[in-house]
N, C-alpha and C. Protein backbone atom coordinates (compact mmCIF):
# COMPACT_ATOMS: atom_id res chain seq x y z
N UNK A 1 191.40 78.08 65.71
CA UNK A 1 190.21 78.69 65.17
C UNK A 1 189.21 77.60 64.79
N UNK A 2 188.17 78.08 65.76
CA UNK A 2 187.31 77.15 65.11
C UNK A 2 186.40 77.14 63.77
N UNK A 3 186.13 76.31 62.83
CA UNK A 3 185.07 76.48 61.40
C UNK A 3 183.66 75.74 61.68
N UNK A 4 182.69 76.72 60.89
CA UNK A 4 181.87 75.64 61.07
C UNK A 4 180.93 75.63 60.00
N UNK A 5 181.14 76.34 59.10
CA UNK A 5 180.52 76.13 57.62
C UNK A 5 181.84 75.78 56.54
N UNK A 6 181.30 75.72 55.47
CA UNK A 6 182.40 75.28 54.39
C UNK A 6 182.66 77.03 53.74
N UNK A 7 184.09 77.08 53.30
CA UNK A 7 183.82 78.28 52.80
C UNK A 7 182.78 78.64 51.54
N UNK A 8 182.44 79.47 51.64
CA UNK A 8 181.12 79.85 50.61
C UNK A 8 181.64 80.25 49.23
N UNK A 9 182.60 80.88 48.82
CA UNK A 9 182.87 81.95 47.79
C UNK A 9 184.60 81.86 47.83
N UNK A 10 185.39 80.81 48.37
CA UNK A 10 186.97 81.14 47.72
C UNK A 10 187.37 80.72 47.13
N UNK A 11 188.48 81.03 46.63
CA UNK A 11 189.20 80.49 45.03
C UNK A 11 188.50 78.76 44.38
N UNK A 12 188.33 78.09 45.74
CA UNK A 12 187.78 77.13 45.33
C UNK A 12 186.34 76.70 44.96
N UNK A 13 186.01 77.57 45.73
CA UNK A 13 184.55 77.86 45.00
C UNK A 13 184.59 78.26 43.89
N UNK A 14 185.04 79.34 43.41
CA UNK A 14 185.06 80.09 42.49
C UNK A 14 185.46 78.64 41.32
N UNK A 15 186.58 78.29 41.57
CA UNK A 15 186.70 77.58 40.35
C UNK A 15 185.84 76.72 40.28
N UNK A 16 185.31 76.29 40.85
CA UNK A 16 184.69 74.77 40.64
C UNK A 16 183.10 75.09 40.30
N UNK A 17 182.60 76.58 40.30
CA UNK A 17 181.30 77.19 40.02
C UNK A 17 182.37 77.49 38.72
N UNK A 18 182.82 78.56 38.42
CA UNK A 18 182.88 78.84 36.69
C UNK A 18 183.14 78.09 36.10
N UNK A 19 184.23 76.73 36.56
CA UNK A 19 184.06 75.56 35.96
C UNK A 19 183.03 74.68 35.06
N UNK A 20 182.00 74.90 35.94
CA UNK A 20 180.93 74.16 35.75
C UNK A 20 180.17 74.78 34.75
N UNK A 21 180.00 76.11 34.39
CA UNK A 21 179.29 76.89 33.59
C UNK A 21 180.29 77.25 32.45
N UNK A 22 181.36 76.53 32.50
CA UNK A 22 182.30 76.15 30.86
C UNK A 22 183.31 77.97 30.69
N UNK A 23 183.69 78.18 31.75
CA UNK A 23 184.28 79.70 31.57
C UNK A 23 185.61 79.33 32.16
N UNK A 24 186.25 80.06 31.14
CA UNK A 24 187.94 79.76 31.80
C UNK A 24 187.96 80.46 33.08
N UNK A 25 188.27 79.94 33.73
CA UNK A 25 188.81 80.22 35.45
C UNK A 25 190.01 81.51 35.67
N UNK A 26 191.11 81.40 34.29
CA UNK A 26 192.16 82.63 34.10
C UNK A 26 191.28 83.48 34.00
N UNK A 27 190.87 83.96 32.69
CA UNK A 27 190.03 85.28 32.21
C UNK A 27 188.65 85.44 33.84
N UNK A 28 188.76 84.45 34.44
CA UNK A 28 187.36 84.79 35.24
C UNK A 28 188.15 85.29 36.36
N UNK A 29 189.08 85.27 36.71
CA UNK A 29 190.28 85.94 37.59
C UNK A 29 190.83 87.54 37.43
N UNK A 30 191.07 86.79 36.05
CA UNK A 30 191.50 88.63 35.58
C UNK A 30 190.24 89.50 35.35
N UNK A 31 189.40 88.94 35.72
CA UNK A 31 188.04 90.26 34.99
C UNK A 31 187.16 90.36 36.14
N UNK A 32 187.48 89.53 37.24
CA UNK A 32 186.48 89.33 38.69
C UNK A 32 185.82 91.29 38.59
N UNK A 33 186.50 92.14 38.72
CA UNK A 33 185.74 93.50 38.71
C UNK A 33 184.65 93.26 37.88
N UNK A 34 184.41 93.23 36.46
CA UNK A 34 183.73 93.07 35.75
C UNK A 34 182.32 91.81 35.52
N UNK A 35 182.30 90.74 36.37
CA UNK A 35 181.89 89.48 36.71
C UNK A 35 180.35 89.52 36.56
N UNK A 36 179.70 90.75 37.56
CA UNK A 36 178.00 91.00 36.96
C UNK A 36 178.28 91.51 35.67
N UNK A 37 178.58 92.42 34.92
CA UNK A 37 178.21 92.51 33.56
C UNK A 37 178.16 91.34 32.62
N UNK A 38 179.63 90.98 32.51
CA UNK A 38 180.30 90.34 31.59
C UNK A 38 179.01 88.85 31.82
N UNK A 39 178.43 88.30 32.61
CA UNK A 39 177.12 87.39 32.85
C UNK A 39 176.43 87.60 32.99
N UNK A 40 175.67 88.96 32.52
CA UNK A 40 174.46 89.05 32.40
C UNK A 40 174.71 89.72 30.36
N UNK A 41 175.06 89.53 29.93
CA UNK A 41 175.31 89.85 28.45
C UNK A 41 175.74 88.53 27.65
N UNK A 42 174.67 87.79 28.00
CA UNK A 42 175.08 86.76 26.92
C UNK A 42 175.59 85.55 26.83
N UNK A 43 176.26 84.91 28.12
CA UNK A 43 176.64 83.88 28.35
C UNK A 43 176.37 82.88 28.53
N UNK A 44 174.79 82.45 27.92
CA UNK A 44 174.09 81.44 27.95
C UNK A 44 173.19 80.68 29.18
N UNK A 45 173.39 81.58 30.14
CA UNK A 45 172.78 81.38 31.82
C UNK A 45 172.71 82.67 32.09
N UNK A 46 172.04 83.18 33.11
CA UNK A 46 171.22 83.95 34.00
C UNK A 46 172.38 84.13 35.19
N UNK A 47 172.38 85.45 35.59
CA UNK A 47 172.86 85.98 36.89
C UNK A 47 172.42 84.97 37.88
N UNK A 48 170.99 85.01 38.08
CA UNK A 48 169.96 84.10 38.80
C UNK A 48 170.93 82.70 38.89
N UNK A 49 170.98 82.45 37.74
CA UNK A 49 171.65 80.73 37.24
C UNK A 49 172.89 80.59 38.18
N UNK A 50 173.69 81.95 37.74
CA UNK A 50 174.79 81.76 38.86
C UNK A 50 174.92 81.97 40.19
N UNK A 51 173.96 82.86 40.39
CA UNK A 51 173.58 83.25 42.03
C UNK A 51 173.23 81.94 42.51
N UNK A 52 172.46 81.04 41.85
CA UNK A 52 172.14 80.14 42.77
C UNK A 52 173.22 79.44 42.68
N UNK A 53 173.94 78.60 41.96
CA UNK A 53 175.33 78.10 42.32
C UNK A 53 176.15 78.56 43.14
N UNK A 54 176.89 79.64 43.09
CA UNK A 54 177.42 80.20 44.10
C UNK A 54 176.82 80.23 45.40
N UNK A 55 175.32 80.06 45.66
CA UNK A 55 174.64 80.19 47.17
C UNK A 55 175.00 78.48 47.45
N UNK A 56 174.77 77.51 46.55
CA UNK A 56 174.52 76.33 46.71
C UNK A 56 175.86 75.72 47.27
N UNK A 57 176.81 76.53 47.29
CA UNK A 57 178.24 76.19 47.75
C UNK A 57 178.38 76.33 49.48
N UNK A 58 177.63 76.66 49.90
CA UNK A 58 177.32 77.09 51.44
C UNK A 58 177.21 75.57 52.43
N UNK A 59 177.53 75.07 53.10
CA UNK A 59 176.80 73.98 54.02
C UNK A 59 177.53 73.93 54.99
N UNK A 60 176.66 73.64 56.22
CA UNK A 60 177.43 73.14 57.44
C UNK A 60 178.58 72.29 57.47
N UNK A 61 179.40 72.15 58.18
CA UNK A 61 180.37 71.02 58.05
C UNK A 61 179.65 70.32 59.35
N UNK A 62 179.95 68.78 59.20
CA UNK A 62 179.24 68.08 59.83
C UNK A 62 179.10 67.91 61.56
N UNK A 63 177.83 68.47 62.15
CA UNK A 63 177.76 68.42 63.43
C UNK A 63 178.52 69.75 64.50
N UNK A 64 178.74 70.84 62.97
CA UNK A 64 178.83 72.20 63.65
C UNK A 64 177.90 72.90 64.04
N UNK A 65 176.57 72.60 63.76
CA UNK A 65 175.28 73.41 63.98
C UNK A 65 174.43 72.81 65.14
N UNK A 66 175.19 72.00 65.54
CA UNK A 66 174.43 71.25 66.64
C UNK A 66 175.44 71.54 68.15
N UNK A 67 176.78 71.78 67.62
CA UNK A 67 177.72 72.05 68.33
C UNK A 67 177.32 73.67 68.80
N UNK A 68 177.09 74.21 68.31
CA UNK A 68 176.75 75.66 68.07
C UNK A 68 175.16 76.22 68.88
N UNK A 69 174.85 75.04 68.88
CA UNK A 69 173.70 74.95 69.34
C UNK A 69 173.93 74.58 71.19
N UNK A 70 174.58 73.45 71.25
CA UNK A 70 174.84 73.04 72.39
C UNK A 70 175.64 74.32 73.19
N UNK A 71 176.03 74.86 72.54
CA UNK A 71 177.21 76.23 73.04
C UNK A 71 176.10 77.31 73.67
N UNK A 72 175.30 77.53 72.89
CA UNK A 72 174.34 78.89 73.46
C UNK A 72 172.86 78.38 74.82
N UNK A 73 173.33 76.83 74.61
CA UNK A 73 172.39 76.57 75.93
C UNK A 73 173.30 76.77 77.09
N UNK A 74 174.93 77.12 77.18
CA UNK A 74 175.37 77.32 78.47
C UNK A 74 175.34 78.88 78.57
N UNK A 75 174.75 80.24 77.92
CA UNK A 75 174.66 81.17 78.44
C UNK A 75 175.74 82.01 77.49
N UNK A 76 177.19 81.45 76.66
CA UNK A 76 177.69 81.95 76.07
C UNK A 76 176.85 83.00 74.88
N UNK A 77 178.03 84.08 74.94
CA UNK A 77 177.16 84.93 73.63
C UNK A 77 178.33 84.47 72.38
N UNK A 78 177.66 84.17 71.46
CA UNK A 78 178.43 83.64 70.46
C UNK A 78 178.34 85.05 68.91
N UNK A 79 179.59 85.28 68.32
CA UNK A 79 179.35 86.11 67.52
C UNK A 79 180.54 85.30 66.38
N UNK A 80 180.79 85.76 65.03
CA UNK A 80 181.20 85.34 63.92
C UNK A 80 181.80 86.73 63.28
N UNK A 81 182.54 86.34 62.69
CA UNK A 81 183.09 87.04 61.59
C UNK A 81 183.80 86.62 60.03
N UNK A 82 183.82 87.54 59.22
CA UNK A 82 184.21 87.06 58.18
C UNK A 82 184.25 88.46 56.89
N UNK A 83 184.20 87.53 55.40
CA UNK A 83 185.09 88.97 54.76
C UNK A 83 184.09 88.57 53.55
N UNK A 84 182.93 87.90 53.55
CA UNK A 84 181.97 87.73 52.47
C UNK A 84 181.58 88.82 52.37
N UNK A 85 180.55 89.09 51.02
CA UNK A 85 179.70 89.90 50.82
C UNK A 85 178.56 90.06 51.77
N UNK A 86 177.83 90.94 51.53
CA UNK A 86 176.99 91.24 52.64
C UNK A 86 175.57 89.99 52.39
N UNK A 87 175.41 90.00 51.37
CA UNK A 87 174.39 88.99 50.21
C UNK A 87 174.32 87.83 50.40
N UNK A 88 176.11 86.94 50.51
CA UNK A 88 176.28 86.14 50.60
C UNK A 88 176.64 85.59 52.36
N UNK A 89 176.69 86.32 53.06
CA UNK A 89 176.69 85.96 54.34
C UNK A 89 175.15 86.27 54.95
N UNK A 90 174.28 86.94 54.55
CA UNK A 90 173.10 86.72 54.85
C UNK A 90 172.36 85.28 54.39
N UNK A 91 172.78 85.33 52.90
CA UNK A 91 172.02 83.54 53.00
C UNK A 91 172.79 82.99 53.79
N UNK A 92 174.14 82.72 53.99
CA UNK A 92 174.39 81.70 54.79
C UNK A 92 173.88 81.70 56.28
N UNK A 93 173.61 82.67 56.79
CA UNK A 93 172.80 82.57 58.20
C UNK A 93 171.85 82.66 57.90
N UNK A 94 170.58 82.55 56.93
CA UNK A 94 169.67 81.78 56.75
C UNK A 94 169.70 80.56 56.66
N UNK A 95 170.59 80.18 55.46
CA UNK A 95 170.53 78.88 55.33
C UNK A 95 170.78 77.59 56.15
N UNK A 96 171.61 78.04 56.99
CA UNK A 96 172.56 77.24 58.10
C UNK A 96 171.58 77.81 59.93
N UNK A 97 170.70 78.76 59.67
CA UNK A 97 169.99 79.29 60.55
C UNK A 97 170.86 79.57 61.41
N UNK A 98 172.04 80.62 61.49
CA UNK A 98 172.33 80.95 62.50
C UNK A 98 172.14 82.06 63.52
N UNK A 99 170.95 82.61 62.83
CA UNK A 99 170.33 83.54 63.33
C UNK A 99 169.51 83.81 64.54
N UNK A 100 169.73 82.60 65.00
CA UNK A 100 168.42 81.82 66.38
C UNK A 100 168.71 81.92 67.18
């Protein structure tokens, strides 16, 4: 299988974003259902605050987008899949432009 972005949103993301915004990683596990409320009530940052962290976790891995590129000049139809949110896989084919 081939990769060609970094994952956006898994466990390791996850920790290393709630990490950063000082929230235990357990309780942010056990309450993931709850995750928009429980940060937008008080937690000293903005939904916004975290939306953008979590988007900022997105990037090419190196010389996949050029690879990807070189692929659709031979005529191949290239398609993707995956198990993100709908939100978060739209920025990433913005961000990474794979929309072209």
């Amino acid at each position: 299988m081939a990769r060609f972005l970094t994952n956006g949103w898994d466990r390791h993301q996850r920790r290393a974003t709630v990490e950063s915004f000082a929230v235990d990683y357990d309780e942010f596990q056990d309450r993931h259902v709850f995750l928009a409320h429980d940060f937008e009530t008080g937690r000293g940052f903005t939904r916004e605050d975290f939306t953008a962290r979590l988007y900022a976790q997105s990037a090419e891995l190196p010389g996949s987008i050029a690879f990807l590129d070189e692929l659709k000049t031979t005529g191949l139809q290239l398609a993707s899949s995956n198990n993100e949110s709908r939100e978060i896989n739209e920025h990433r084919i913005r961000r990474c432009a794979l929309n072209l």
